[in-house]
C-alpha atoms as a PDB file:
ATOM      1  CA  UNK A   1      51.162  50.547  -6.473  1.00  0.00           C
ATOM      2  CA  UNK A   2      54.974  51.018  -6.223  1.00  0.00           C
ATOM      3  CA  UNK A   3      57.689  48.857  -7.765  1.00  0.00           C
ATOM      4  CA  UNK A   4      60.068  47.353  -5.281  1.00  0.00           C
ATOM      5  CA  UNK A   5      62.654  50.055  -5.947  1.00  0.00           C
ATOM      6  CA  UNK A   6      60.137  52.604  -5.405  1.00  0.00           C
ATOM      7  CA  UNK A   7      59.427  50.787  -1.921  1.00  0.00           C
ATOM      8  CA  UNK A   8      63.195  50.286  -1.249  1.00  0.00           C
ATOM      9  CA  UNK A   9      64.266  53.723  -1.441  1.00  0.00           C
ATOM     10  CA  UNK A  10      61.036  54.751   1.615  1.00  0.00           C
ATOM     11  CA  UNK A  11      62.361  52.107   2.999  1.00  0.00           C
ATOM     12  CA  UNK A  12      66.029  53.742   3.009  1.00  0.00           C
ATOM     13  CA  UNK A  13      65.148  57.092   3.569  1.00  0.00           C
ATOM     14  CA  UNK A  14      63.433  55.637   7.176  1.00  0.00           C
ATOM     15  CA  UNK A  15      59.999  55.549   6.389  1.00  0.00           C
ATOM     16  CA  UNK A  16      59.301  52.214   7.881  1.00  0.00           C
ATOM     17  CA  UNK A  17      55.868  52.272   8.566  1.00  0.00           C
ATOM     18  CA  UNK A  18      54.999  53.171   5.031  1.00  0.00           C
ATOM     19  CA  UNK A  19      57.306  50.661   3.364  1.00  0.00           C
ATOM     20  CA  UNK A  20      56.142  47.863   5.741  1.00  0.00           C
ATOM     21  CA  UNK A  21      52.234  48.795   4.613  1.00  0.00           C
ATOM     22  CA  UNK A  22      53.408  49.073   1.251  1.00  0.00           C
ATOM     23  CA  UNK A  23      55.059  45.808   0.911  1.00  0.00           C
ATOM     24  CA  UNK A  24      52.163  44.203   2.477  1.00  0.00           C
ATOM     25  CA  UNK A  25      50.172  45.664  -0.241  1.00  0.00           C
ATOM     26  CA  UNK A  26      52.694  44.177  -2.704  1.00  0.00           C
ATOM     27  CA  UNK A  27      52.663  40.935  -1.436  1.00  0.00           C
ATOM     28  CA  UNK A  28      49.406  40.500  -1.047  1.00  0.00           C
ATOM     29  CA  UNK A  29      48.224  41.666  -4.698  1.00  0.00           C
ATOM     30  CA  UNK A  30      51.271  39.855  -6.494  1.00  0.00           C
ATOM     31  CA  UNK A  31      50.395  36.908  -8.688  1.00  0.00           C
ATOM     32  CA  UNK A  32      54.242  35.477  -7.583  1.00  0.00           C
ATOM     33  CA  UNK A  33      55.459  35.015  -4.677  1.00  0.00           C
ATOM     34  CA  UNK A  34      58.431  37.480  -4.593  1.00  0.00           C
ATOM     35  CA  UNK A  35      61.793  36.832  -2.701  1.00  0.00           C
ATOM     36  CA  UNK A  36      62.997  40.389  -2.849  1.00  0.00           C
ATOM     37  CA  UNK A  37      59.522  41.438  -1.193  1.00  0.00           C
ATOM     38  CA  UNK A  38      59.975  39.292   1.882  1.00  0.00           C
ATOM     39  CA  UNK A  39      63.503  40.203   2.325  1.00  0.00           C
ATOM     40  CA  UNK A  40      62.639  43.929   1.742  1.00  0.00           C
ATOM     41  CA  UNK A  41      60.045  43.164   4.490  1.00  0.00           C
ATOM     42  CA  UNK A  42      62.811  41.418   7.113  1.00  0.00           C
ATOM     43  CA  UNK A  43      64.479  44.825   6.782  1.00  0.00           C
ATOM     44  CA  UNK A  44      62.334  46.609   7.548  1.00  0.00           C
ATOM     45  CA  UNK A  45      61.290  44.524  10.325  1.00  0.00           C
ATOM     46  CA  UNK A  46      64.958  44.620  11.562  1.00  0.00           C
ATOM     47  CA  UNK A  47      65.016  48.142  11.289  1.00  0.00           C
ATOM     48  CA  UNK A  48      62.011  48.339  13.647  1.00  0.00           C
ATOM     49  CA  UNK A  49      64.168  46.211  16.530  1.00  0.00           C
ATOM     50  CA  UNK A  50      61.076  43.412  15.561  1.00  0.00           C
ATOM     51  CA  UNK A  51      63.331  40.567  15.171  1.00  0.00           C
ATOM     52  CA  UNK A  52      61.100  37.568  14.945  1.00  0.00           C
ATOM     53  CA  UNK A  53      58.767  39.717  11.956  1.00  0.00           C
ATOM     54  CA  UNK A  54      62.509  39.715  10.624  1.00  0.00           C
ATOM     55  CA  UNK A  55      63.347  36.146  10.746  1.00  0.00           C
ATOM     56  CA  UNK A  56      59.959  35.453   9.507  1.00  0.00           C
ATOM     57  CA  UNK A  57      60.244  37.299   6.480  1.00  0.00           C
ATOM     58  CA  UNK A  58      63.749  36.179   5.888  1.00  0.00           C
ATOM     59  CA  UNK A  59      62.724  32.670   6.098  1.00  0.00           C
ATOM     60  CA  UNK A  60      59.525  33.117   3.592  1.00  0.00           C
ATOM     61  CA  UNK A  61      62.403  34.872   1.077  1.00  0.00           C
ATOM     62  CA  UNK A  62      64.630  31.425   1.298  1.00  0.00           C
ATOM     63  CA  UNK A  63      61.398  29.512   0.863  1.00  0.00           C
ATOM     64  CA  UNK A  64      61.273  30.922  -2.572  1.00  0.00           C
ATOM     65  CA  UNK A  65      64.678  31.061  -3.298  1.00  0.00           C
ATOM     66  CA  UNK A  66      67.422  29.223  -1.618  1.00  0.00           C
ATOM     67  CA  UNK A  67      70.020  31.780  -3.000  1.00  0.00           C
ATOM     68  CA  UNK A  68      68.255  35.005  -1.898  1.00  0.00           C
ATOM     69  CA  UNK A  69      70.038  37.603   0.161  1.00  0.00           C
ATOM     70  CA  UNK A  70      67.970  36.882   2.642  1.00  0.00           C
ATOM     71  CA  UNK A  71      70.032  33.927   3.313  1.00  0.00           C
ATOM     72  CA  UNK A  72      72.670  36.436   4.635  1.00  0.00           C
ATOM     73  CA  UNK A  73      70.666  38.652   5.922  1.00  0.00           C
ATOM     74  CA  UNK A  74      68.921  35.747   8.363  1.00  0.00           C
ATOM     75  CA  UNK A  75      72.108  33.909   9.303  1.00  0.00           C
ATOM     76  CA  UNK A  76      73.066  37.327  10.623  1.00  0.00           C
ATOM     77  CA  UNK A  77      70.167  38.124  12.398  1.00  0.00           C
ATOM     78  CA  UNK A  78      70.848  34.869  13.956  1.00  0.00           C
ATOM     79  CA  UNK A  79      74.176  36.123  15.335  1.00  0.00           C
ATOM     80  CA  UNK A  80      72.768  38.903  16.858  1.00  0.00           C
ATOM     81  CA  UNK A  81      69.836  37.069  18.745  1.00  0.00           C
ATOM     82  CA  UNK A  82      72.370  34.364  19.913  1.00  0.00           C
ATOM     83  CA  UNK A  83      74.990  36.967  21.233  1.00  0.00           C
ATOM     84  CA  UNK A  84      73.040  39.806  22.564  1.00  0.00           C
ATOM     85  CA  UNK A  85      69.267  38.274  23.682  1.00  0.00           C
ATOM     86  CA  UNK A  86      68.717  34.410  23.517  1.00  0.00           C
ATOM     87  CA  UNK A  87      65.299  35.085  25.515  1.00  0.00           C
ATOM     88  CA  UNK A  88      63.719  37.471  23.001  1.00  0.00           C
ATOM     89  CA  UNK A  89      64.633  35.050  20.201  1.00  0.00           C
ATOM     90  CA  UNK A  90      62.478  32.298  22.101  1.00  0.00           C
ATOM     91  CA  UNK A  91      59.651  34.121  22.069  1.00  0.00           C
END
C-alpha cells in the first residue's frame, strides 16, 4: 500500500481514478482516522468537477482536525458553489 506522498504525487500527475481507489484503500485499512487522507480525497474529488464528494471529504478532514487544510480548501469550494452553481450545491 502507498504512503500518502506516494498517493499525492498520482494524484498530481492526474491520475485521479487511481489516487481516489487508492486513498479509499488507505482509509479504509488505517487504524487512525487520517486528516491528510480525506483532504487528499476532496482533491481529488474537486479535480473530478464532483463537488459534493469534495465537500464531503473536506468536512470528514475538519472532523479530525479543526486546523487541517481542508479548512481552506472547503471554505473555498464554498465560494465557488455559491458564485457559479447554487443548484448543484443543493443537491
Amino acid at each position: 500500500m502507498p504512503g500518502l506522498d506516494e498517493i499525492e504525487a498520482i494524484l498530481q500527475k492526474g491520475r485521479i481514478e487511481e489516487a481516489i481507489g487508492l486513498l479509499g484503500a488507505f482509509i479504509s485499512s488505517s487504524p487512525v482516522p487520517s486528516d491528510r487522507a480525506y483532504y487528499l480525497l476532496g482533491n481529488a474529488y474537486r479535480k473530478k468537477g464532483d463537488w459534493q464528494g469534495a465537500i464531503n471529504n473536506y468536512l470528514e478532514a475538519m472532523a479530525i482536525n479543526p486546523e487541517s487544510p481542508a479548512r481552506n480548501a472547503y471554505r473555498i469550494a464554498n465560494d465557488i458553489l455559491d458564485f457559479y452553481n447554487k443548484d448543484m450545491y443543493n443537491q
